[in-house]
N, C-alpha and C. Protein backbone atom coordinates (compact mmCIF):
# COMPACT_ATOMS: atom_id res chain seq x y z
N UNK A 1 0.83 -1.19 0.00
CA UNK A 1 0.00 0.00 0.00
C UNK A 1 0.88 1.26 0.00
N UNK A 2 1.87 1.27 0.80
CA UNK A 2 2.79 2.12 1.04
C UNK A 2 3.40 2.64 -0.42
N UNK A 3 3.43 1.90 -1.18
CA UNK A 3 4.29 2.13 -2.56
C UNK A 3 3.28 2.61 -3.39
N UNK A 4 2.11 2.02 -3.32
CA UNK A 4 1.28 2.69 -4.70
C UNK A 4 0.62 3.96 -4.30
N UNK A 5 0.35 4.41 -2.90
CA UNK A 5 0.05 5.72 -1.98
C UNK A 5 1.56 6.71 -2.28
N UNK A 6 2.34 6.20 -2.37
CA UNK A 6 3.89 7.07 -2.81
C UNK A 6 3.86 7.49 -4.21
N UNK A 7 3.21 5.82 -5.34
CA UNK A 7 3.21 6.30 -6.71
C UNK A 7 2.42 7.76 -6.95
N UNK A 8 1.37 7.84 -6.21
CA UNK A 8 0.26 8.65 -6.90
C UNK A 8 0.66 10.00 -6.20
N UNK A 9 1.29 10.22 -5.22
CA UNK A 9 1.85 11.17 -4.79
C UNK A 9 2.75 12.17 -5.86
N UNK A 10 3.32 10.64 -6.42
CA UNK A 10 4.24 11.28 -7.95
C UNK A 10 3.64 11.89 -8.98
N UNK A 11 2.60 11.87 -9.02
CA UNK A 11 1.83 12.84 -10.25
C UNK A 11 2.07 14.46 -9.38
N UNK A 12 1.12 14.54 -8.11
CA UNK A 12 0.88 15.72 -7.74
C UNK A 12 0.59 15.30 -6.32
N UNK A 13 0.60 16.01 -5.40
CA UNK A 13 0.77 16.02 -4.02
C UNK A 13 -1.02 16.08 -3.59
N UNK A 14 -1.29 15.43 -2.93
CA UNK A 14 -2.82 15.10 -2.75
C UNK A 14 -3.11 15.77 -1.19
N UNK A 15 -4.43 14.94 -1.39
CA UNK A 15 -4.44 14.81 0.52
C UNK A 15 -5.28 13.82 0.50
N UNK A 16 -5.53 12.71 1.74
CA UNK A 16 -6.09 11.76 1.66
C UNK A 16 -7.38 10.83 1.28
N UNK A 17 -8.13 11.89 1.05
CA UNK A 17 -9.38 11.58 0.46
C UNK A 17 -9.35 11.49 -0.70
N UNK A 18 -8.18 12.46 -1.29
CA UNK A 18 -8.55 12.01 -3.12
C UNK A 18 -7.53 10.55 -3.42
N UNK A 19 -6.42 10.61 -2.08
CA UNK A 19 -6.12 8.92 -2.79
C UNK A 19 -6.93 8.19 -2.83
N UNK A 20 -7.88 7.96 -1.41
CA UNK A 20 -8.76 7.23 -1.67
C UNK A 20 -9.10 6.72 -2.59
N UNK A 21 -9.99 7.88 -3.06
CA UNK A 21 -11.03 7.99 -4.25
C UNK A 21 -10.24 7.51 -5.59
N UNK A 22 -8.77 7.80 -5.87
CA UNK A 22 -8.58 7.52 -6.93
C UNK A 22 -7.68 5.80 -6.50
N UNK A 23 -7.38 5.35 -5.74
CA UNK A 23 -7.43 3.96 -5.31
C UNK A 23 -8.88 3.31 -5.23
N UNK A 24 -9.66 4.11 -4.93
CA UNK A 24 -10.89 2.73 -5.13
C UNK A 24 -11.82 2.46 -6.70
N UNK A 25 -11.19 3.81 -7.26
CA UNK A 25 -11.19 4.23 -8.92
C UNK A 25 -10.93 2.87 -9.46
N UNK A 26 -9.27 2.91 -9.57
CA UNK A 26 -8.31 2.21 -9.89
C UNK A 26 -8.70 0.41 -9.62
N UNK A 27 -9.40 0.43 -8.23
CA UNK A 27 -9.32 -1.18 -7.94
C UNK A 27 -11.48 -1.47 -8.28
N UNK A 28 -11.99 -0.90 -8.68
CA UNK A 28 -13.47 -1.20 -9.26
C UNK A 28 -14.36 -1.46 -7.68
N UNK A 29 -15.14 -2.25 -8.02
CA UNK A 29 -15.37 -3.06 -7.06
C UNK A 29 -14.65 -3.74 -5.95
N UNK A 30 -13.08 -4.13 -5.97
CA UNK A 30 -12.79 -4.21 -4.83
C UNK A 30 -12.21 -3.29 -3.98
N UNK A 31 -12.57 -1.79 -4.36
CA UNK A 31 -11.94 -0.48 -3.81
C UNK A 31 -12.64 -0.41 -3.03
N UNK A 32 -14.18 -0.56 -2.80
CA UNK A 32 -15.09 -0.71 -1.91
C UNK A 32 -15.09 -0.78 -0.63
N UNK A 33 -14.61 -1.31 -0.37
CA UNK A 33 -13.88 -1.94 0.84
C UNK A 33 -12.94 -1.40 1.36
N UNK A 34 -11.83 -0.48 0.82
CA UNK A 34 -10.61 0.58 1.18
C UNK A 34 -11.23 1.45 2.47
N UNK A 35 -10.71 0.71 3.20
CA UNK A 35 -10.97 1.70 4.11
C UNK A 35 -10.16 3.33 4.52
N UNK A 36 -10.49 4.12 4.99
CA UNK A 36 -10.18 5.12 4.59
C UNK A 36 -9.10 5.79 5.84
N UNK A 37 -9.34 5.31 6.46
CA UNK A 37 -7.78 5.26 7.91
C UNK A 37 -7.34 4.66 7.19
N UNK A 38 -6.92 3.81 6.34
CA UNK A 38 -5.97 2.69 5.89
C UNK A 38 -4.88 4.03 5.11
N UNK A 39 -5.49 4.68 5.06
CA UNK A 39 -4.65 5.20 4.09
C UNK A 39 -4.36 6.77 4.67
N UNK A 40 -4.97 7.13 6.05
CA UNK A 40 -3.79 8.48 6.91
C UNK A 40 -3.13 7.92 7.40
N UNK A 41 -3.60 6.27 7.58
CA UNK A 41 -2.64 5.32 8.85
C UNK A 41 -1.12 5.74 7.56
N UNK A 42 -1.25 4.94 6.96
CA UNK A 42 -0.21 4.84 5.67
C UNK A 42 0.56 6.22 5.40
N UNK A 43 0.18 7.34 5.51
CA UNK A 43 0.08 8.62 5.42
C UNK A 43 1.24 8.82 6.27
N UNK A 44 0.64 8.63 7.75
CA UNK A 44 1.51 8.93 8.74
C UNK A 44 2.41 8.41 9.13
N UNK A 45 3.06 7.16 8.37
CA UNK A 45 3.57 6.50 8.28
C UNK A 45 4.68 6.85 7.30
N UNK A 46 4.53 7.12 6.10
CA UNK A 46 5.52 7.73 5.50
C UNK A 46 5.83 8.95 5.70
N UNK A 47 5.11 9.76 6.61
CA UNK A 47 5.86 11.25 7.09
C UNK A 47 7.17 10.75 7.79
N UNK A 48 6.75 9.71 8.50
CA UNK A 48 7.44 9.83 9.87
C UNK A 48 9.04 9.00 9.49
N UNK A 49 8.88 8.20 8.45
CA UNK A 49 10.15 7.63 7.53
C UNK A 49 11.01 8.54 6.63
N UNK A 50 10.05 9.89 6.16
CA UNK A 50 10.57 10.90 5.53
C UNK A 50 10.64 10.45 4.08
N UNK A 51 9.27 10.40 3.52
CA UNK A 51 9.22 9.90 2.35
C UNK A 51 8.30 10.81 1.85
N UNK A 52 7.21 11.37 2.69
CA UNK A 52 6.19 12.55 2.16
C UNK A 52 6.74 13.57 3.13
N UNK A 53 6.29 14.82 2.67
CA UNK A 53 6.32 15.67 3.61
C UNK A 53 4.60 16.47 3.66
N UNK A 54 3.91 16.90 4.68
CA UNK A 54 2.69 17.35 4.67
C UNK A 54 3.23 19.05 4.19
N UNK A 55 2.66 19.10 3.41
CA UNK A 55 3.44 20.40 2.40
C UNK A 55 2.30 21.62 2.38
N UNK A 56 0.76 21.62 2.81
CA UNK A 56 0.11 22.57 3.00
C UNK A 56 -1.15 22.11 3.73
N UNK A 57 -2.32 22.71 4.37
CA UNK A 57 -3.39 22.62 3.92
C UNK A 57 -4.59 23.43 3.04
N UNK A 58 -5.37 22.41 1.98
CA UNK A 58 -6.26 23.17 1.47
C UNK A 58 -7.39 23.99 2.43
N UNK A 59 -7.71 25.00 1.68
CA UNK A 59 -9.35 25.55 2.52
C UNK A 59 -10.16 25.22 1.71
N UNK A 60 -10.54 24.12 2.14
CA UNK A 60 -12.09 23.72 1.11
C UNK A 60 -13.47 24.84 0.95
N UNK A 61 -14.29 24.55 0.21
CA UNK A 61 -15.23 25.32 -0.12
C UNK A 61 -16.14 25.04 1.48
N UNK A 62 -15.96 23.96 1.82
CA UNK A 62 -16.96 23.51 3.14
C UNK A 62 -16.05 22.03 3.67
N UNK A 63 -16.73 22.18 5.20
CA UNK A 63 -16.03 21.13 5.28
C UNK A 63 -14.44 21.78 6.45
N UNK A 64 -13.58 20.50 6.70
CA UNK A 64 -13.21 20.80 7.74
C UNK A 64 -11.36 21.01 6.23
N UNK A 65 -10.37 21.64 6.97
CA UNK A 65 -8.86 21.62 6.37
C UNK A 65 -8.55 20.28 5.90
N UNK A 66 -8.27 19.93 4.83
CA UNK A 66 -7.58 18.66 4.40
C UNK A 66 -5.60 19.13 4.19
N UNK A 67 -5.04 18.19 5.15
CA UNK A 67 -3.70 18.28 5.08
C UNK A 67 -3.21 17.66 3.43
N UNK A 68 -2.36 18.22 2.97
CA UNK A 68 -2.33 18.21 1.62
C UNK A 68 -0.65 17.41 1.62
N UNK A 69 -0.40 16.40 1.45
CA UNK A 69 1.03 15.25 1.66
C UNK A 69 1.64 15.70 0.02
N UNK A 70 3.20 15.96 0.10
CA UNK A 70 4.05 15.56 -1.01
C UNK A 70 5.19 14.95 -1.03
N UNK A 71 5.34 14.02 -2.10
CA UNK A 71 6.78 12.97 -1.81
C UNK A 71 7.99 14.02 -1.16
N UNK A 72 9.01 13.73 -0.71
CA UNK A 72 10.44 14.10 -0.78
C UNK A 72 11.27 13.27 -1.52
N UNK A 73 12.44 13.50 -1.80
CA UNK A 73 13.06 13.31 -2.79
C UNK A 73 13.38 11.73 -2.19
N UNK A 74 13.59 11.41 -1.38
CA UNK A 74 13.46 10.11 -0.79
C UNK A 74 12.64 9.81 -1.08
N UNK A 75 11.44 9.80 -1.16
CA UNK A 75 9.91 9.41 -1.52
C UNK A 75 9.97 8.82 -3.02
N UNK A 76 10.69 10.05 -3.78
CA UNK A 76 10.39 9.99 -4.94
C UNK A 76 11.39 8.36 -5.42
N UNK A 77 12.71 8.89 -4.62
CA UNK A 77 13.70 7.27 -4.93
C UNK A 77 12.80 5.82 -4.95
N UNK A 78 12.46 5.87 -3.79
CA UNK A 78 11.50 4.92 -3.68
C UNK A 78 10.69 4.29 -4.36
N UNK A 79 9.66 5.12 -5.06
CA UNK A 79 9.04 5.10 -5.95
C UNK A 79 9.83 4.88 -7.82
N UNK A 80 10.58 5.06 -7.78
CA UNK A 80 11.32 4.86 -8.89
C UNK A 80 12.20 3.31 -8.38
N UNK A 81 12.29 2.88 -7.68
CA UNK A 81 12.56 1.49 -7.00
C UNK A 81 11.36 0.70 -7.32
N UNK A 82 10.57 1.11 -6.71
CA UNK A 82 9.46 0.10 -6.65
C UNK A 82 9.11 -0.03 -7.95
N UNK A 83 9.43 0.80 -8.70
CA UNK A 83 8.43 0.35 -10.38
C UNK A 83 9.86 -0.45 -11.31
N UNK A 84 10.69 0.00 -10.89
CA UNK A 84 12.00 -0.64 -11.58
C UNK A 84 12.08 -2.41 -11.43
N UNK A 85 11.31 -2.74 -9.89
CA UNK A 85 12.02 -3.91 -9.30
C UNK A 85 10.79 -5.01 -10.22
N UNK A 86 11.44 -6.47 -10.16
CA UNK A 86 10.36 -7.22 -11.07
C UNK A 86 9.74 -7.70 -9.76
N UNK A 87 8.28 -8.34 -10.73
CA UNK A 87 7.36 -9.02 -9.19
C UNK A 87 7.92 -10.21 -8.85
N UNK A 88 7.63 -10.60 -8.27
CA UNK A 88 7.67 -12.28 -7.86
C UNK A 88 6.84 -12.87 -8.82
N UNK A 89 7.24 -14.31 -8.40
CA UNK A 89 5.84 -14.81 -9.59
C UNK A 89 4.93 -15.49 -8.37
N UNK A 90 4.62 -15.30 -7.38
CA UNK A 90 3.82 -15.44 -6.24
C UNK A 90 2.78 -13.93 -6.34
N UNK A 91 2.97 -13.25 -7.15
CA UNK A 91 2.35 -11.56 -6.95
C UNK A 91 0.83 -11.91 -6.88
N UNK A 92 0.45 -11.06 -6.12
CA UNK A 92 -1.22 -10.87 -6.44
C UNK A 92 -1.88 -10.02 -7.46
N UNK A 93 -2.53 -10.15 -7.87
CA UNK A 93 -3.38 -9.63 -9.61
C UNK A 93 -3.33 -8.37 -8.98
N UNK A 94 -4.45 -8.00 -7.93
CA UNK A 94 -4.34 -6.83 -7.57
C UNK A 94 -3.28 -5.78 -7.08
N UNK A 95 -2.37 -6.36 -6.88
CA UNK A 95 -1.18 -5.58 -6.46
C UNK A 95 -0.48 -4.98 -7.69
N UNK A 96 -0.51 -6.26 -8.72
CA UNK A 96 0.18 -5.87 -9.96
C UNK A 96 -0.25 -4.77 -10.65
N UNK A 97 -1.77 -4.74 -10.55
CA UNK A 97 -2.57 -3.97 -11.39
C UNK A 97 -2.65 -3.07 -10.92
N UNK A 98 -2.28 -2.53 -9.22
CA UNK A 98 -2.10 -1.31 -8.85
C UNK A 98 -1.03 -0.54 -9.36
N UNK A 99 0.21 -1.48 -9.56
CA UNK A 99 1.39 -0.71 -9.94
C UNK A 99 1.78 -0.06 -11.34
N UNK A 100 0.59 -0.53 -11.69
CA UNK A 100 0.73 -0.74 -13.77
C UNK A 100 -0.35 0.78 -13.47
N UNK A 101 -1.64 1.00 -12.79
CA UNK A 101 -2.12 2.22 -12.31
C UNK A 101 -1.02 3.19 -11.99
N UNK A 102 -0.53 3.09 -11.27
CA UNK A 102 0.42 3.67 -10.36
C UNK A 102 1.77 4.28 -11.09
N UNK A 103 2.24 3.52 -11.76
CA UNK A 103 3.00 3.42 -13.29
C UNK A 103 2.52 4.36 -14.12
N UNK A 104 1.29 4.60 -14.92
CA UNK A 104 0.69 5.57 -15.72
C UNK A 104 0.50 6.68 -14.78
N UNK A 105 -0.34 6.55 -14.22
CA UNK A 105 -0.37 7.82 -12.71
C UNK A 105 0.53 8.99 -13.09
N UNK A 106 1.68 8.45 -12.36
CA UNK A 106 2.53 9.08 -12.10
C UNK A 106 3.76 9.56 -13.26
N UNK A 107 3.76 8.71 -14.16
CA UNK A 107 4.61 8.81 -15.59
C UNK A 107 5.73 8.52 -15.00
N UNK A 108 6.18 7.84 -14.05
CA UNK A 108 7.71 7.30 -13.77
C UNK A 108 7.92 5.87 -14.48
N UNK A 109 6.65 5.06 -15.30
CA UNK A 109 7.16 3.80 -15.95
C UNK A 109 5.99 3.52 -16.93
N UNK A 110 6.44 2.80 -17.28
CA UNK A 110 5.63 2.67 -18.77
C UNK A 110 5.02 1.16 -18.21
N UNK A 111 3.02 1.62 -18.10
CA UNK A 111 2.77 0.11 -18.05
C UNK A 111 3.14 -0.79 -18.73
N UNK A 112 3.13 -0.95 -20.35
CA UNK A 112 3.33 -2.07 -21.22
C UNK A 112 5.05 -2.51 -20.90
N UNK A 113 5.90 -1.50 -20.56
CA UNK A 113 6.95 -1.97 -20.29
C UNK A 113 6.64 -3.26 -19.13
N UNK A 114 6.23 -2.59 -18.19
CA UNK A 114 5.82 -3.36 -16.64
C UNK A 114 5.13 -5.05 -17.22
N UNK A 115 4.75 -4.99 -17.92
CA UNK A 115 3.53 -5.83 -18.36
C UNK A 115 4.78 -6.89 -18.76
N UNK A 116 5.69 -6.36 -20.13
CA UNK A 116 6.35 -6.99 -20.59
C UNK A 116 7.18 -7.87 -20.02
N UNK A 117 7.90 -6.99 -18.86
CA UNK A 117 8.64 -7.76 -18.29
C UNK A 117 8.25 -8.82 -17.12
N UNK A 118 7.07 -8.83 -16.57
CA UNK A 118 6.19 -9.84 -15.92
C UNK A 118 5.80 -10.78 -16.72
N UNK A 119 5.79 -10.61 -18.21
CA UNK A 119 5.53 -11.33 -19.29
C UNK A 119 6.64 -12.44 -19.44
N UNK A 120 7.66 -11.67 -19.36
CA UNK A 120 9.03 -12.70 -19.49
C UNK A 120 9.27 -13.75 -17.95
N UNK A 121 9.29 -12.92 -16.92
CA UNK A 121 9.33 -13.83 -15.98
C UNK A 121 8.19 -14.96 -15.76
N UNK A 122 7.07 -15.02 -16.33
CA UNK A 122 6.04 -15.67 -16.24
C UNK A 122 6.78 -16.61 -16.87
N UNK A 123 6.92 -16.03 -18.07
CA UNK A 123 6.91 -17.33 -19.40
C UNK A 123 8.10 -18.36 -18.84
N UNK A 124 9.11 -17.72 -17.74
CA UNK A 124 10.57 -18.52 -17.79
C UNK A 124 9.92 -19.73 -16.68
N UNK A 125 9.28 -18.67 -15.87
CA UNK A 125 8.74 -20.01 -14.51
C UNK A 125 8.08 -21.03 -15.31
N UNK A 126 6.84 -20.53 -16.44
CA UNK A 126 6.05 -21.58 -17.26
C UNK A 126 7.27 -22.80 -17.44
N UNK A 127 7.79 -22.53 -18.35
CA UNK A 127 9.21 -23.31 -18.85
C UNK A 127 9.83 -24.64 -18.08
N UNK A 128 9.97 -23.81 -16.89
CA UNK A 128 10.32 -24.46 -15.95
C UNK A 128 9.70 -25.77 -15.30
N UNK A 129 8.22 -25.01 -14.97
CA UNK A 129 7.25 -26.27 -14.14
C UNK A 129 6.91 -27.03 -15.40
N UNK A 130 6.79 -26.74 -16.78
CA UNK A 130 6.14 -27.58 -17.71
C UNK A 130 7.28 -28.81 -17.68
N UNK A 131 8.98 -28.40 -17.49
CA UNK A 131 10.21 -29.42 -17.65
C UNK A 131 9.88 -30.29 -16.43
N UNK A 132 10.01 -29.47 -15.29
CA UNK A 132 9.31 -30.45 -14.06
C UNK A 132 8.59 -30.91 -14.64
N UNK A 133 7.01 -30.93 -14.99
CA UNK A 133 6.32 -32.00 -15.10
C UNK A 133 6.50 -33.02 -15.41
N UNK A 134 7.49 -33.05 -17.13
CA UNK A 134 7.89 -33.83 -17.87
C UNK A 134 8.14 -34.93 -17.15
N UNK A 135 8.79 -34.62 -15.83
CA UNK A 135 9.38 -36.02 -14.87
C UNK A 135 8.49 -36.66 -14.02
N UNK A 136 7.37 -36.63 -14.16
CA UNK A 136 5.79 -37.10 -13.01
C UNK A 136 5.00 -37.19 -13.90
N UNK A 137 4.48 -38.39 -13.52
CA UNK A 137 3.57 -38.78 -13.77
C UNK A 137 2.35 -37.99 -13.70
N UNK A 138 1.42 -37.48 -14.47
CA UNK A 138 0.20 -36.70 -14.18
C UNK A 138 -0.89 -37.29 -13.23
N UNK A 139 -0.67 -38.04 -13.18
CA UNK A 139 -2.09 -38.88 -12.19
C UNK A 139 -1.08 -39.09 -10.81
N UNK A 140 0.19 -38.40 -10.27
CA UNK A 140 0.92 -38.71 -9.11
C UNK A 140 0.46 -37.11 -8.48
N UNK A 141 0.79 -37.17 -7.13
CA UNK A 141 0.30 -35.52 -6.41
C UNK A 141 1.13 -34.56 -6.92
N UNK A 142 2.63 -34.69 -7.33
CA UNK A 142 3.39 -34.19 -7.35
C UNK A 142 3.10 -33.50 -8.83
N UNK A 143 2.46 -34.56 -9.55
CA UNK A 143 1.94 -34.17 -11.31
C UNK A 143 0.55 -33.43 -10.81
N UNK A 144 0.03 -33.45 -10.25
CA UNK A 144 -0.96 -32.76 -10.26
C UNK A 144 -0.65 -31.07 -9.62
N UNK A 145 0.54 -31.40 -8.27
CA UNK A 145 0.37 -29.84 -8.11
C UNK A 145 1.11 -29.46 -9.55
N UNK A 146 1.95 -29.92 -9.94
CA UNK A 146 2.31 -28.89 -11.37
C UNK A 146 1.69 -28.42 -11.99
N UNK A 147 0.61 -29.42 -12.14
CA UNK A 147 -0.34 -28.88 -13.41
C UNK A 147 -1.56 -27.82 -12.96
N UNK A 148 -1.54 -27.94 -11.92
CA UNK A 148 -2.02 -26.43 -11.26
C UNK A 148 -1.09 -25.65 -11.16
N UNK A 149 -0.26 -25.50 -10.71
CA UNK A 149 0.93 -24.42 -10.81
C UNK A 149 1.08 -23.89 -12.49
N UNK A 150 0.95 -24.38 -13.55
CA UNK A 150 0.93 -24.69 -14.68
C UNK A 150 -0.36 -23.59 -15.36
N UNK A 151 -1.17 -23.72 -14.66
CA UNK A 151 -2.70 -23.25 -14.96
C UNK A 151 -3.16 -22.35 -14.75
N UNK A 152 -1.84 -21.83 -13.21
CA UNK A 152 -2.20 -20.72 -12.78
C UNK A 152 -1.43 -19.58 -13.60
N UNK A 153 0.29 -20.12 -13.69
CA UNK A 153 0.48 -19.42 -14.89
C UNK A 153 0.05 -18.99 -16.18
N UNK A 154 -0.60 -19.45 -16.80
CA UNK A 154 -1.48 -19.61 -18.29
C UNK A 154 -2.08 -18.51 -18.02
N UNK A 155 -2.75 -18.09 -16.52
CA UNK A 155 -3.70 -17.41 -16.64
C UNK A 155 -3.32 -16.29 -16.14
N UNK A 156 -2.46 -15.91 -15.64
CA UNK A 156 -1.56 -14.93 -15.55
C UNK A 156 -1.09 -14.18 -16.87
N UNK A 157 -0.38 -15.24 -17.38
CA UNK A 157 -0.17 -14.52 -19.17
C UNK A 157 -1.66 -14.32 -20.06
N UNK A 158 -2.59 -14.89 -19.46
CA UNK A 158 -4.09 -14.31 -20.19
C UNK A 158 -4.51 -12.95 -19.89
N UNK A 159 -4.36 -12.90 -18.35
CA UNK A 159 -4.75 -11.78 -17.87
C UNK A 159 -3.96 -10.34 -18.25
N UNK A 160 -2.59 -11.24 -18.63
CA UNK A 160 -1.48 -10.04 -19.19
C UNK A 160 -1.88 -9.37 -20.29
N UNK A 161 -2.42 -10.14 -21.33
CA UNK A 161 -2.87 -9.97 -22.60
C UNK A 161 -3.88 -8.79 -22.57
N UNK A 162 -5.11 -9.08 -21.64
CA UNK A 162 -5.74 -8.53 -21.14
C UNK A 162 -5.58 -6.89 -20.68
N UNK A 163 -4.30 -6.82 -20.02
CA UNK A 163 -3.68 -5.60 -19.70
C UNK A 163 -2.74 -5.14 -20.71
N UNK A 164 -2.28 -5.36 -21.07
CA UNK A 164 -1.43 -5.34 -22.80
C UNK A 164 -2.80 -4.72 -23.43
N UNK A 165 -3.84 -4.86 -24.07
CA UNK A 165 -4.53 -4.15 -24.70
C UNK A 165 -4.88 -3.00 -24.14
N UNK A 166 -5.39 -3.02 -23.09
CA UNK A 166 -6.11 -1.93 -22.38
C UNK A 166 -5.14 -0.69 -22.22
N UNK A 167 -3.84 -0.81 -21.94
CA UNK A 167 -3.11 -0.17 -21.65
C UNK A 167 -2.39 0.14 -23.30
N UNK A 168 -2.32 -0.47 -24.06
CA UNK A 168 -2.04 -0.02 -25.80
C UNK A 168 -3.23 0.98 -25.90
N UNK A 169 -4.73 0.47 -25.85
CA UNK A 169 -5.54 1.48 -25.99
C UNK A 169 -5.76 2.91 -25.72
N UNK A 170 -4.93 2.87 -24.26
CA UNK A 170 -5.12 4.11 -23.53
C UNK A 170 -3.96 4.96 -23.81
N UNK A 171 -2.66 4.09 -24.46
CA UNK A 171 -1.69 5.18 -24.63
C UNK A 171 -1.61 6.04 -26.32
N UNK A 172 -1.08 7.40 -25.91
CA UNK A 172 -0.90 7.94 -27.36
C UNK A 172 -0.41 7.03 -28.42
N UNK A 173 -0.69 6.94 -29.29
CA UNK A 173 -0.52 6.60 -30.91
C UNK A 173 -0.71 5.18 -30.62
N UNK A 174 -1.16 4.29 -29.60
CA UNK A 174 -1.43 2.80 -29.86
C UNK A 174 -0.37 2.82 -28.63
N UNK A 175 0.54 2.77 -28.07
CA UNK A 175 1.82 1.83 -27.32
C UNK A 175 2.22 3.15 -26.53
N UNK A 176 3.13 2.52 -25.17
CA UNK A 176 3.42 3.70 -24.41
C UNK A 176 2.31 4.09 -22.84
N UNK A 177 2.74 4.56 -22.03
CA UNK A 177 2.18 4.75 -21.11
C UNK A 177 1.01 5.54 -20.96
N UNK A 178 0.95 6.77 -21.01
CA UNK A 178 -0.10 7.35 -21.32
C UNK A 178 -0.57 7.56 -19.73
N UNK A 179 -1.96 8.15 -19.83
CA UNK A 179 -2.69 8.84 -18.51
C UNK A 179 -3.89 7.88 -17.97
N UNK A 180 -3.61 6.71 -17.19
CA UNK A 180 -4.81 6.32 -16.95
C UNK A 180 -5.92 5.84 -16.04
């Protein structure tokens, strides 16, 4: 949470209600659920590491002062870390798909890049468990967890595909990151 609350910081310096809002944007239906301390907790949390600094407050039209958070240049390192580093191949969909958000957001990485290279590490693990299999029997436990392990990858590179378009769609001239 800490990293994709840092990404969006990288566009423009917020205050906590519009991460919210543009985190529960970003995650559809399971943003729903974001609770909304989750994210001054998180807040106050990177002040205190020296990664944001609380840089003003707005005077709203109504309504009470919203403290207004911006990265520091530490913040910003960070954030250029976190989009550089590859996932695991244990990652969760949603995490990924925050960062590929988070990625356009902020214009520090190019989703389809991000995509690509989760693309490659997928395909090498695929490679891998399909050679394992080769050595088990499919009807043994050991053939069977593969071939779930196997299945889950497949659908990982489906879902990639999936994000590969959406994210071609949304960027200028067909390819490229873009605003989204």
């Amino acid at each position: 949470m800490q990293d994709v609350v840092l990404a969006l910081l990288a566009k423009e310096p917020s205050h906590g209600y519009d991460l919210r809002r543009r985190l529960a944007a970003a995650l559809g239906p399971l943003g729903e659920a974001l609770n909304a301390g989750q994210i001054y907790v998180t807040l106050t949390r990177l002040e205190k590491t020296g990664l944001v600094v609380q840089e003003r407050e707005d005077a709203p039209v109504r309504g009470p002062r919203r403290k207004v958070y911006a990265l520091t240049a530490s913040g910003q390192q960070r954030v250029a870390a976190w989009l550089a580093e590859t996932t695991g191949p244990r990652a969760d969909v949603a995490e990924f798909h925050l960062k590929l958000v988070a990625a356009a957001e902020s214009g520090l990485a190019d989703p389809l890049a991000l995509a690509d290279a989760r693309r490659r590490e997928l395909m090498r693990r695929l490679a891998e468990v399909q050679h394992a299999a080769l050595a088990h029997d499919v009807n043994t436990e050991a053939g069977l967890l593969l071939e779930g392990i196997a299945l889950r990858l497949q659908a990982d590179l489906r879902w990639l595909d999936a994000c590969e378009r959406t994210w071609s769609a949304r960027a200028p001239g067909g390819r490229g990151g873009g605003n989204g």
